[in-house]
C-alpha atoms as a PDB file:
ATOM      1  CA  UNK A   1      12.715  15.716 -11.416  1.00  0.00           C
ATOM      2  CA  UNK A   2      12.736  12.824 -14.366  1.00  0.00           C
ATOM      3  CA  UNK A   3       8.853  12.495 -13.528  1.00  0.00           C
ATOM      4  CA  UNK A   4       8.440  16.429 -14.011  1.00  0.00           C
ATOM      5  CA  UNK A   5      10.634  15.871 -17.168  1.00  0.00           C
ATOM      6  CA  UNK A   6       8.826  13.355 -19.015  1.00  0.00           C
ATOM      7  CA  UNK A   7       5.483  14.562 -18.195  1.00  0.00           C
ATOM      8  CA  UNK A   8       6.135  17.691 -19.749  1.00  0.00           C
ATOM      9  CA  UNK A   9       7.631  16.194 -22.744  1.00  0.00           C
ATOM     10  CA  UNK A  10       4.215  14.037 -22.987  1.00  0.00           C
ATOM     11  CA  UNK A  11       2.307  17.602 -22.785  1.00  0.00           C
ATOM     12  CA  UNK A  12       4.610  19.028 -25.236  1.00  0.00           C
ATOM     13  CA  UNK A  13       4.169  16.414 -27.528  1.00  0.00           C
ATOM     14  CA  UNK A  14       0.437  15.694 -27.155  1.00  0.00           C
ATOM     15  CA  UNK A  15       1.227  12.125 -25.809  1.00  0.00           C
ATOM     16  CA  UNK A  16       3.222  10.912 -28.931  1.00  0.00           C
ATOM     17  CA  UNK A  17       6.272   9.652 -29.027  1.00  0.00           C
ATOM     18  CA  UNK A  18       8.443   9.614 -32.548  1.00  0.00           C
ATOM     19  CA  UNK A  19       8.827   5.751 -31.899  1.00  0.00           C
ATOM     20  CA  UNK A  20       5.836   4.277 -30.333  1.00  0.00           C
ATOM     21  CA  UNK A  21       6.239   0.795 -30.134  1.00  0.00           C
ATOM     22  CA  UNK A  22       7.420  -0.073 -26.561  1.00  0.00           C
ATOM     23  CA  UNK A  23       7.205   3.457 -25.480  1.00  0.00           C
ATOM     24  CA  UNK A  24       3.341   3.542 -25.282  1.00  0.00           C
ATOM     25  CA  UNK A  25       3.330   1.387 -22.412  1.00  0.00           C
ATOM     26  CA  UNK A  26       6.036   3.697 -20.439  1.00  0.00           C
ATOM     27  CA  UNK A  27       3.495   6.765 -21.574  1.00  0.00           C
ATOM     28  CA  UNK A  28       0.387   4.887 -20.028  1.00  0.00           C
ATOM     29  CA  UNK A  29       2.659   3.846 -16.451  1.00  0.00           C
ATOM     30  CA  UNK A  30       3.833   7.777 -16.139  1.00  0.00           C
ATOM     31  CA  UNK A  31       0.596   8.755 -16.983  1.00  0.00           C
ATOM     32  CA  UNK A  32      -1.116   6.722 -14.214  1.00  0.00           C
ATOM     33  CA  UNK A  33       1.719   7.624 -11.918  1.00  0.00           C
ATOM     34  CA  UNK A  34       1.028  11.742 -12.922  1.00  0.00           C
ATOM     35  CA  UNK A  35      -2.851  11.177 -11.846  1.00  0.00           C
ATOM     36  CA  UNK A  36      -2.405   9.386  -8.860  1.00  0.00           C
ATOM     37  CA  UNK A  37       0.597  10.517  -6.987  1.00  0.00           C
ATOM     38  CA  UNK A  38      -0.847   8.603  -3.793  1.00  0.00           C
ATOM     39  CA  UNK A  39       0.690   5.702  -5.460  1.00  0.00           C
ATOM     40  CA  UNK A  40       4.309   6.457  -4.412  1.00  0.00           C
ATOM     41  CA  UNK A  41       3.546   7.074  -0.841  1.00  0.00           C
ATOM     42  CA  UNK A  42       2.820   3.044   0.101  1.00  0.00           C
ATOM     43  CA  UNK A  43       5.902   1.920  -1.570  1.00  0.00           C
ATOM     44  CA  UNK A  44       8.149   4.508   0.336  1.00  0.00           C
ATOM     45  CA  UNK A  45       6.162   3.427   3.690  1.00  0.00           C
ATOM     46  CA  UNK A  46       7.106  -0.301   3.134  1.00  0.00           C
ATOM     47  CA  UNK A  47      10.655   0.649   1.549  1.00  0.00           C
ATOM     48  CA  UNK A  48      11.479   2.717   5.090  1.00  0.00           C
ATOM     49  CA  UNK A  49       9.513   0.095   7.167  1.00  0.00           C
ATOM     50  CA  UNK A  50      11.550  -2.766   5.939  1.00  0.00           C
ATOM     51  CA  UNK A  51      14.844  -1.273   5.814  1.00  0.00           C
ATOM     52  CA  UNK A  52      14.375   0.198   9.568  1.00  0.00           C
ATOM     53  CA  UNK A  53      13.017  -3.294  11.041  1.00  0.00           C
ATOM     54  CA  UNK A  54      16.061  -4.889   9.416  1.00  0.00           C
ATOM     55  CA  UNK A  55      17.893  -1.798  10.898  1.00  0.00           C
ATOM     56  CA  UNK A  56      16.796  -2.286  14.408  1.00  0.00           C
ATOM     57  CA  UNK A  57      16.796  -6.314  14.707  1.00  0.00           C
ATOM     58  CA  UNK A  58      20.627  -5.877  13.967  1.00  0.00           C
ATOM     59  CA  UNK A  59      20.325  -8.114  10.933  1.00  0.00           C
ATOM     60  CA  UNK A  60      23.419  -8.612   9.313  1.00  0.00           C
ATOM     61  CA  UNK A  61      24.991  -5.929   6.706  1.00  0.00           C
ATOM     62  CA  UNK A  62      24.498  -8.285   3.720  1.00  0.00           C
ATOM     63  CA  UNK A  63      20.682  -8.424   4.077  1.00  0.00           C
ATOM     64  CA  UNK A  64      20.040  -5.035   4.203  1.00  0.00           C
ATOM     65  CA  UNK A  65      21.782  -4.377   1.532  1.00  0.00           C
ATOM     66  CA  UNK A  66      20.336  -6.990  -0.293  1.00  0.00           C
ATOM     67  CA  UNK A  67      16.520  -5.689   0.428  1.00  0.00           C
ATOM     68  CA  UNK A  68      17.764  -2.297  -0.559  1.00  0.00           C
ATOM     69  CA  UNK A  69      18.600  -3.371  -3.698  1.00  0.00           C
ATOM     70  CA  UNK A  70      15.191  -5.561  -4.506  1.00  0.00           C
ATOM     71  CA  UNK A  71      13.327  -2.301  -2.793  1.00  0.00           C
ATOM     72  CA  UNK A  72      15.318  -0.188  -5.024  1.00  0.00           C
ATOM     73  CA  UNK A  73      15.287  -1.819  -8.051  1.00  0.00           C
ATOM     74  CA  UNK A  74      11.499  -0.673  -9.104  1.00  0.00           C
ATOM     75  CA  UNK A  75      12.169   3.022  -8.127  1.00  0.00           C
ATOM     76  CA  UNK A  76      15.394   3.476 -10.723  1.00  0.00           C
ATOM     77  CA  UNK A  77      13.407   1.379 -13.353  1.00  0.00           C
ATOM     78  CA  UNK A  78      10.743   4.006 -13.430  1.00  0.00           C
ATOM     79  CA  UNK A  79      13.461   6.661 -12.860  1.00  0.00           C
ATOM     80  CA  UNK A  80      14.301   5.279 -16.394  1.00  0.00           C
ATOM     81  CA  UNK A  81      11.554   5.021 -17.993  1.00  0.00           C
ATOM     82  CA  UNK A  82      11.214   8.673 -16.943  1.00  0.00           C
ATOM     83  CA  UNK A  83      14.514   9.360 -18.368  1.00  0.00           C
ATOM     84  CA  UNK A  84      14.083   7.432 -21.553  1.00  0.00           C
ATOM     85  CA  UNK A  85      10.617   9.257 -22.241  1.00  0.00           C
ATOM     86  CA  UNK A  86      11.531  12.723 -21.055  1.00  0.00           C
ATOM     87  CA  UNK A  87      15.123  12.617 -23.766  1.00  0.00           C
ATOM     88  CA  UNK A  88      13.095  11.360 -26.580  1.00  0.00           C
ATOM     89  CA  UNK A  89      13.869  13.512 -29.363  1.00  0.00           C
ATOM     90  CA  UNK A  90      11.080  15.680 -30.646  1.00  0.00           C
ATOM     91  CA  UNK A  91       9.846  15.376 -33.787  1.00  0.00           C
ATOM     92  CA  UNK A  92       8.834  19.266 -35.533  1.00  0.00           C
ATOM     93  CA  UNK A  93       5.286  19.059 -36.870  1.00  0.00           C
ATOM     94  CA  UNK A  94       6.588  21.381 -39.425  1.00  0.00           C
ATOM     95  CA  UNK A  95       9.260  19.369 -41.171  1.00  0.00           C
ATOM     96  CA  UNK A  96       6.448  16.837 -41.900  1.00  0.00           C
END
């Protein structure tokens, strides 16, 4: 939903953010994710792969968790960036 979020605040505002200093390089990541959606599917394949070999060789609690986090950590960074992009305040063409 964040995705869906930003990208439509990137159509709404033609691409352009009201501060574009570190925020063009979030635009050109969401964009790249928006045109090639394939991209998600091999990181969920080795996120469920990993955490269901750990699963089933009965490793201990602590390790899973800990690859869950390092497997997780890249998925809530770009739920972020998602986040931070899709709240940016607009800027009215018509006040300028």
């Amino acid at each position: 939903m964040l995705h869906l979020m930003a990208v439509a605040r990137l159509k709404m505002t033609d691409g352009q953010l009201p501060v574009m200093d570190e925020a063009n390089s979030h635009i050109q990541f969401i964009g790249y994710i928006d045109g090639h959606p394939w991209v998600a599917l091999p990181y969920a394949a080795a996120f469920a792969t990993c955490l269901l070999c750990l699963r089933f060789r009965q490793a201990p609690r602590r390790s899973l968790r800990i690859v869950f986090m390092l497997l997780a950590v890249p998925a809530l960074s770009y739920m972020w960036v998602c986040f931070l992009v899709g709240t940016e305040p607009l800027r009215l063409r018509i006040l300028e």
